[in-house]
N, C-alpha and C. Protein backbone atom coordinates (compact mmCIF):
# COMPACT_ATOMS: atom_id res chain seq x y z
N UNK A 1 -18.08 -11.80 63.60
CA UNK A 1 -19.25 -11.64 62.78
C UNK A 1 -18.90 -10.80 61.57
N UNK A 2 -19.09 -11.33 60.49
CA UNK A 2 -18.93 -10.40 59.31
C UNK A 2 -19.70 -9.48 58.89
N UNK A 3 -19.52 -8.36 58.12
CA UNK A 3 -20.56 -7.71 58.00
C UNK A 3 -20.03 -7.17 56.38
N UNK A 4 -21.50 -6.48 55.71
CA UNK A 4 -21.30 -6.52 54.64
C UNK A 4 -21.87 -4.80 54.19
N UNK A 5 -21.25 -4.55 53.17
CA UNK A 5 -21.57 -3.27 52.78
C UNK A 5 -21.62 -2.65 50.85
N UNK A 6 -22.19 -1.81 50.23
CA UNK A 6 -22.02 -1.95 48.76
C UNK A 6 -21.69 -0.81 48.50
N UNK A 7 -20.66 -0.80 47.40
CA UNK A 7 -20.26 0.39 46.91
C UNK A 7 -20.28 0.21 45.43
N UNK A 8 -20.19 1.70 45.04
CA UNK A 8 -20.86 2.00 43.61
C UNK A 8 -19.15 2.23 43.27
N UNK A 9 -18.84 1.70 41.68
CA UNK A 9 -17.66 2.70 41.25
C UNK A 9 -18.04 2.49 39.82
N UNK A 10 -17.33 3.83 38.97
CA UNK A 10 -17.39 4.08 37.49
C UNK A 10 -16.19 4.34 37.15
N UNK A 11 -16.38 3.25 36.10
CA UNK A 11 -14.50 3.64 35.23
C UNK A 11 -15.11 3.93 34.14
N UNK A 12 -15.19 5.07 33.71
CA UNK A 12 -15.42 5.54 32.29
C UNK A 12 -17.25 5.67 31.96
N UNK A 13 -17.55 4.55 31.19
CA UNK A 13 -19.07 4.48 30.92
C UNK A 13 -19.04 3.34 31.95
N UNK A 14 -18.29 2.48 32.12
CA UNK A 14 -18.50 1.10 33.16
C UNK A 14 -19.31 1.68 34.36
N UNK A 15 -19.88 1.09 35.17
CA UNK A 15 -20.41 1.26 36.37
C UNK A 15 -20.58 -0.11 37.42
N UNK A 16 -19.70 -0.03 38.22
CA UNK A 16 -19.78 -1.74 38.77
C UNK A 16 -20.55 -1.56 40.10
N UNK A 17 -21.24 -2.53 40.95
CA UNK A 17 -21.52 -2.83 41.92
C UNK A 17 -20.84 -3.39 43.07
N UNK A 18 -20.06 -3.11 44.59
CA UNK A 18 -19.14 -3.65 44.84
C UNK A 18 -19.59 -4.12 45.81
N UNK A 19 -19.37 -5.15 46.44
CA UNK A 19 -19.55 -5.83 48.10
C UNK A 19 -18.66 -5.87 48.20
N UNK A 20 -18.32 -5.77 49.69
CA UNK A 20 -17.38 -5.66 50.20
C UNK A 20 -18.00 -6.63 51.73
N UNK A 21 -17.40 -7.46 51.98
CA UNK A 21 -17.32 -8.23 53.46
C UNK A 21 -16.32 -8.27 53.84
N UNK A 22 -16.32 -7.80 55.61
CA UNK A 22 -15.81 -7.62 56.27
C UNK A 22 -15.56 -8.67 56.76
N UNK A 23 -14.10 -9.64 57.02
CA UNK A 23 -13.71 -11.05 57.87
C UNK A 23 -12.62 -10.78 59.02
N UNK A 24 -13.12 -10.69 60.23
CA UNK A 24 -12.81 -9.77 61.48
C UNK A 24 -11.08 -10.82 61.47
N UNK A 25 -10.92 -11.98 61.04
CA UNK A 25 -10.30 -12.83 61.33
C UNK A 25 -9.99 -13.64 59.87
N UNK A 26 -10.22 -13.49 59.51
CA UNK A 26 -9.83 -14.44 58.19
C UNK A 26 -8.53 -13.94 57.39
N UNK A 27 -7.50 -13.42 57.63
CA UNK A 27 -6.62 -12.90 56.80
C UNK A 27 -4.95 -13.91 57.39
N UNK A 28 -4.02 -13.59 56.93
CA UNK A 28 -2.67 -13.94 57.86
C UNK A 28 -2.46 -13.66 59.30
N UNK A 29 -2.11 -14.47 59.97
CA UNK A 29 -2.23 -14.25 61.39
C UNK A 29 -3.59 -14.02 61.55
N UNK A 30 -4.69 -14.56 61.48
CA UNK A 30 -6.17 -14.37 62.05
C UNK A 30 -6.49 -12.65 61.41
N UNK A 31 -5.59 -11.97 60.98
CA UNK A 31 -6.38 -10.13 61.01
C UNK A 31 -7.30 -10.30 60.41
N UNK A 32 -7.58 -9.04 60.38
CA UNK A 32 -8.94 -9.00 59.77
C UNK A 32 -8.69 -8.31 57.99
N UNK A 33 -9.52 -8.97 57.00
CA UNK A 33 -9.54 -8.75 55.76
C UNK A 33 -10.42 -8.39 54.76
N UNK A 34 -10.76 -8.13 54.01
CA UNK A 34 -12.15 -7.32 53.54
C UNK A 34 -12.71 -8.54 52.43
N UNK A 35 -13.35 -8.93 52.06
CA UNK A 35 -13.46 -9.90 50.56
C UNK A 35 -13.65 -8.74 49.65
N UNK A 36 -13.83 -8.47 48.29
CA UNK A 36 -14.38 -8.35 47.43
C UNK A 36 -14.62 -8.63 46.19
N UNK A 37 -16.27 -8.26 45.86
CA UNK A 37 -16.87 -8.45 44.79
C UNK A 37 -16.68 -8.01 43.54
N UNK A 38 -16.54 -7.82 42.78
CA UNK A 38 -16.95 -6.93 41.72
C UNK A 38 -18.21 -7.63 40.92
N UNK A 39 -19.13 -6.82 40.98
CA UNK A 39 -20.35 -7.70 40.01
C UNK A 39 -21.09 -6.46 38.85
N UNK A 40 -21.62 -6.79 37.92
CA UNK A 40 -22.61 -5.74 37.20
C UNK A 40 -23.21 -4.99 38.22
N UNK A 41 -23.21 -3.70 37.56
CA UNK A 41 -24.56 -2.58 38.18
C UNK A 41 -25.82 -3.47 38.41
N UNK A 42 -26.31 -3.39 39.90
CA UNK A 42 -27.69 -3.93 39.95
C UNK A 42 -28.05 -3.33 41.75
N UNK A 43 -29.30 -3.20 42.15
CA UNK A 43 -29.94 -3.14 43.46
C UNK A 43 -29.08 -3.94 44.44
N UNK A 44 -29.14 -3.51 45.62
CA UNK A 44 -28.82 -4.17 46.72
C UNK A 44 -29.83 -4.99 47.14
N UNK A 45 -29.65 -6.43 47.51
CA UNK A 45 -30.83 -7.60 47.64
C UNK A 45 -31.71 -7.43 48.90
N UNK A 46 -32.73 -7.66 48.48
CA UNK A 46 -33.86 -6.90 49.75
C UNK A 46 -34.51 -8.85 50.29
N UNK A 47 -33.94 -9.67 49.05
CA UNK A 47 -34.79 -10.90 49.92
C UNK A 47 -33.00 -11.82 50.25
N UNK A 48 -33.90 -12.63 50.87
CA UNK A 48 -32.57 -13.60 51.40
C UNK A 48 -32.04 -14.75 49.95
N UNK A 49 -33.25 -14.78 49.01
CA UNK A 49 -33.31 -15.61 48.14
C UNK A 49 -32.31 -14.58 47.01
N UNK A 50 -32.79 -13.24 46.30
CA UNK A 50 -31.87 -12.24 46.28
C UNK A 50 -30.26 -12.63 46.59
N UNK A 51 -29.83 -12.39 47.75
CA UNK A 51 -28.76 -12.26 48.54
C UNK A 51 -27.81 -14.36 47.86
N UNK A 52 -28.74 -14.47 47.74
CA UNK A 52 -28.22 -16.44 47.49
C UNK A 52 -27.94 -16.09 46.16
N UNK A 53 -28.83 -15.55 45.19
CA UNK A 53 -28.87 -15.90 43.69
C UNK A 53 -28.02 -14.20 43.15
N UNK A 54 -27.44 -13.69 44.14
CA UNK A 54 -26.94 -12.43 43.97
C UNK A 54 -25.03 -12.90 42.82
N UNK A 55 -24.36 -13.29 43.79
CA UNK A 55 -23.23 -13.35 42.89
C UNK A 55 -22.83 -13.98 42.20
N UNK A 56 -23.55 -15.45 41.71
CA UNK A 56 -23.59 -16.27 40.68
C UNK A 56 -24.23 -15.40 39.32
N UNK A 57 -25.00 -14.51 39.89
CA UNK A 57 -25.92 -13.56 38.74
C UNK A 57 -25.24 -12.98 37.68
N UNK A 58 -24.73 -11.66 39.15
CA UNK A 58 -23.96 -10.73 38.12
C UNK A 58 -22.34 -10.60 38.85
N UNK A 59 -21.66 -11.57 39.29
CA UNK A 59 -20.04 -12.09 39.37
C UNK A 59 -19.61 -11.41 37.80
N UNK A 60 -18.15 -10.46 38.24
CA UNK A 60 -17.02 -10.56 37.60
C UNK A 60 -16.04 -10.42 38.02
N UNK A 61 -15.90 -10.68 39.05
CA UNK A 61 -14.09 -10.29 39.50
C UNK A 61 -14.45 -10.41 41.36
N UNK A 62 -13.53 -11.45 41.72
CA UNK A 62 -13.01 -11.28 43.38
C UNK A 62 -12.14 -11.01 43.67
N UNK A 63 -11.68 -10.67 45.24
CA UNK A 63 -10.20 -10.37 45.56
C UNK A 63 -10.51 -10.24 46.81
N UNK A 64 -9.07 -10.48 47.32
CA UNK A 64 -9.44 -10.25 48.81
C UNK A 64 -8.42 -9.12 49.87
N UNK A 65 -8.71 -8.32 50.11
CA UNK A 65 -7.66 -6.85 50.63
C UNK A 65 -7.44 -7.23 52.05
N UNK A 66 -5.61 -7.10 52.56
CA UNK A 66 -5.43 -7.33 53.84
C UNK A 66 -4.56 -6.88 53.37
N UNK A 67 -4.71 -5.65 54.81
CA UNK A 67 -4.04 -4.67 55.02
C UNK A 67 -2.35 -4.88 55.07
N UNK A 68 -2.13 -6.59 55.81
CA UNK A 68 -0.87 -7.12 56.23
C UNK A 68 0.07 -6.52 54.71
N UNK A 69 -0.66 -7.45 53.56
CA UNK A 69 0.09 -7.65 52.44
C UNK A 69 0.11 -6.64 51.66
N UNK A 70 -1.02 -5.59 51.40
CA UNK A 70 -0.93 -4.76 50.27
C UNK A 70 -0.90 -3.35 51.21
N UNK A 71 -0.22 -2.23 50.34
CA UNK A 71 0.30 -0.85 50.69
C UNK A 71 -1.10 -0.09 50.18
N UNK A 72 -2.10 -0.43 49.46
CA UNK A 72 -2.92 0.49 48.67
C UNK A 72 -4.39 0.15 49.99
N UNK A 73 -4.99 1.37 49.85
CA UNK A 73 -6.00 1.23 50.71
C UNK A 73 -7.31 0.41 50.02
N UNK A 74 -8.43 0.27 50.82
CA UNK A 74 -9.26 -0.25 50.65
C UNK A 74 -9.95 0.11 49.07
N UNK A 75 -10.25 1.31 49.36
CA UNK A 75 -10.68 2.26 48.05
C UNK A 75 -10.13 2.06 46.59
N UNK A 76 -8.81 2.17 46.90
CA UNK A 76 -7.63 1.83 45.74
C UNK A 76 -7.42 0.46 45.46
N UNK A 77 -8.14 -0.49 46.09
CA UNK A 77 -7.96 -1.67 45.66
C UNK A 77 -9.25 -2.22 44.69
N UNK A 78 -10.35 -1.45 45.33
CA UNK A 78 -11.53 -1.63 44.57
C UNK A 78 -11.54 -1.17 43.47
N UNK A 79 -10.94 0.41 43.44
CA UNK A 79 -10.67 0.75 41.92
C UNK A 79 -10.30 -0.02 40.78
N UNK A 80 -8.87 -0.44 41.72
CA UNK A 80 -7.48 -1.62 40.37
C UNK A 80 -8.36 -2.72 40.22
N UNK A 81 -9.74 -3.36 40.77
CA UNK A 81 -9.97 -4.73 40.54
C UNK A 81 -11.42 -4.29 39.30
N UNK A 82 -11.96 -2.89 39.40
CA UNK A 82 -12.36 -2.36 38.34
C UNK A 82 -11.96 -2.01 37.46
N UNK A 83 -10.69 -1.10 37.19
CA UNK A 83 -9.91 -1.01 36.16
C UNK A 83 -9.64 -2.59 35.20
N UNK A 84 -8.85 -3.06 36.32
CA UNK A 84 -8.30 -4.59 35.15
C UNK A 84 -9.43 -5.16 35.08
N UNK A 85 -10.90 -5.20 34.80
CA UNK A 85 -11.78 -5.72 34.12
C UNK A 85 -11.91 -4.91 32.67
N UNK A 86 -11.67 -3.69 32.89
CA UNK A 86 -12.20 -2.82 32.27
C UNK A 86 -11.37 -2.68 30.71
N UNK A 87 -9.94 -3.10 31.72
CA UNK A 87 -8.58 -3.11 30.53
C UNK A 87 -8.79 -4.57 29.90
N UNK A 88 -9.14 -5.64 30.62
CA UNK A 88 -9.34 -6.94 29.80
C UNK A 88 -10.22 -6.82 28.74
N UNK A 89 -11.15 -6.58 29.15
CA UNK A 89 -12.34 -5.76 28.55
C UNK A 89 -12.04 -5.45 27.10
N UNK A 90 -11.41 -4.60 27.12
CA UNK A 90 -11.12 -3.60 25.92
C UNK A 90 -10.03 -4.34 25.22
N UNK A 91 -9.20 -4.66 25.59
CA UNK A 91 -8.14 -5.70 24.92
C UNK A 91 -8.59 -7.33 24.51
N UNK A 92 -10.03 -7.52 24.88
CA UNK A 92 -10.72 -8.60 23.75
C UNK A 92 -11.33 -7.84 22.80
N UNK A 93 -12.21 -6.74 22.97
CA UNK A 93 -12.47 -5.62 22.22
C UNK A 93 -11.55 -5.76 20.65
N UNK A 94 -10.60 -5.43 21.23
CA UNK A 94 -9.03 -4.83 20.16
C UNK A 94 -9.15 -5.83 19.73
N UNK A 95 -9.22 -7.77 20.08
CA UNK A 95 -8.31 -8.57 19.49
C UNK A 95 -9.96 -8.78 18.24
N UNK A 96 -10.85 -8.64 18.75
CA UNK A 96 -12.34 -9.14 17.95
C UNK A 96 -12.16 -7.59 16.89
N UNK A 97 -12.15 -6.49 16.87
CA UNK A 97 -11.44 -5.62 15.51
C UNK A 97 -10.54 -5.60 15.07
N UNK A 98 -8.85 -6.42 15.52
CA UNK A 98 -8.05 -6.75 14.56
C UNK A 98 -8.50 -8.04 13.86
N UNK A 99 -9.02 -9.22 14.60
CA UNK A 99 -9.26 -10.42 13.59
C UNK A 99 -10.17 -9.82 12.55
N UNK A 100 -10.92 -9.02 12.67
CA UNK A 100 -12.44 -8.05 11.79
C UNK A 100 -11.81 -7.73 10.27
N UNK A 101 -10.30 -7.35 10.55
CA UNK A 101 -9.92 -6.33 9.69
C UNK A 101 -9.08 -7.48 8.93
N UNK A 102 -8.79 -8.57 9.34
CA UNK A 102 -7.82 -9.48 8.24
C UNK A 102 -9.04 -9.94 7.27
């Protein structure tokens, strides 16, 4: 049975919304693996309709953490999948004020 949980993180002014599901079995060799979300700041879904129209909404970034393959913990993985939005982010930023300036 999966189960699901949300966490808040801030890189700078950013502020993301995170789910995180738990897949007791879904990883290499059956282990167990975490999914995650990264979506815009928003409420945790109180209807089931909510919960459906939730990550098509505010989706930016998935990934999926097992323990097998990666050395960085749970925490630290949620961070790096906030960060490299944050760095893409800013490096279209850069490329839309260098084209500005020709």
């Amino acid at each position: 049975m999966k189960e699901i949980k949300y966490r808040e993180c801030s890189i700078g002014k950013n502020i993301f919304t995170i789910k995180l599901i738990y897949k007791p079995s879904g990883g290499l060799s059956y282990n167990p693996v975490v999914k995650v979300y990264v979506m815009k700041q928003h409420a945790k879904p109180a209807t089931f309709l909510e919960k459906l129209l939730e990550i098509p909404k505010f989706f930016i970034d998935s990934g999926e953490w097992d323990p097998l393959l990666l050395n960085s913990s749970l925490e630290e993985y949620c961070v790096y999948k906030c960060r490299s939005h944050v760095n893409r982010e800013d490096r279209i930023n850069r490329a839309k004020i260098e084209w500005g300036r020709i």
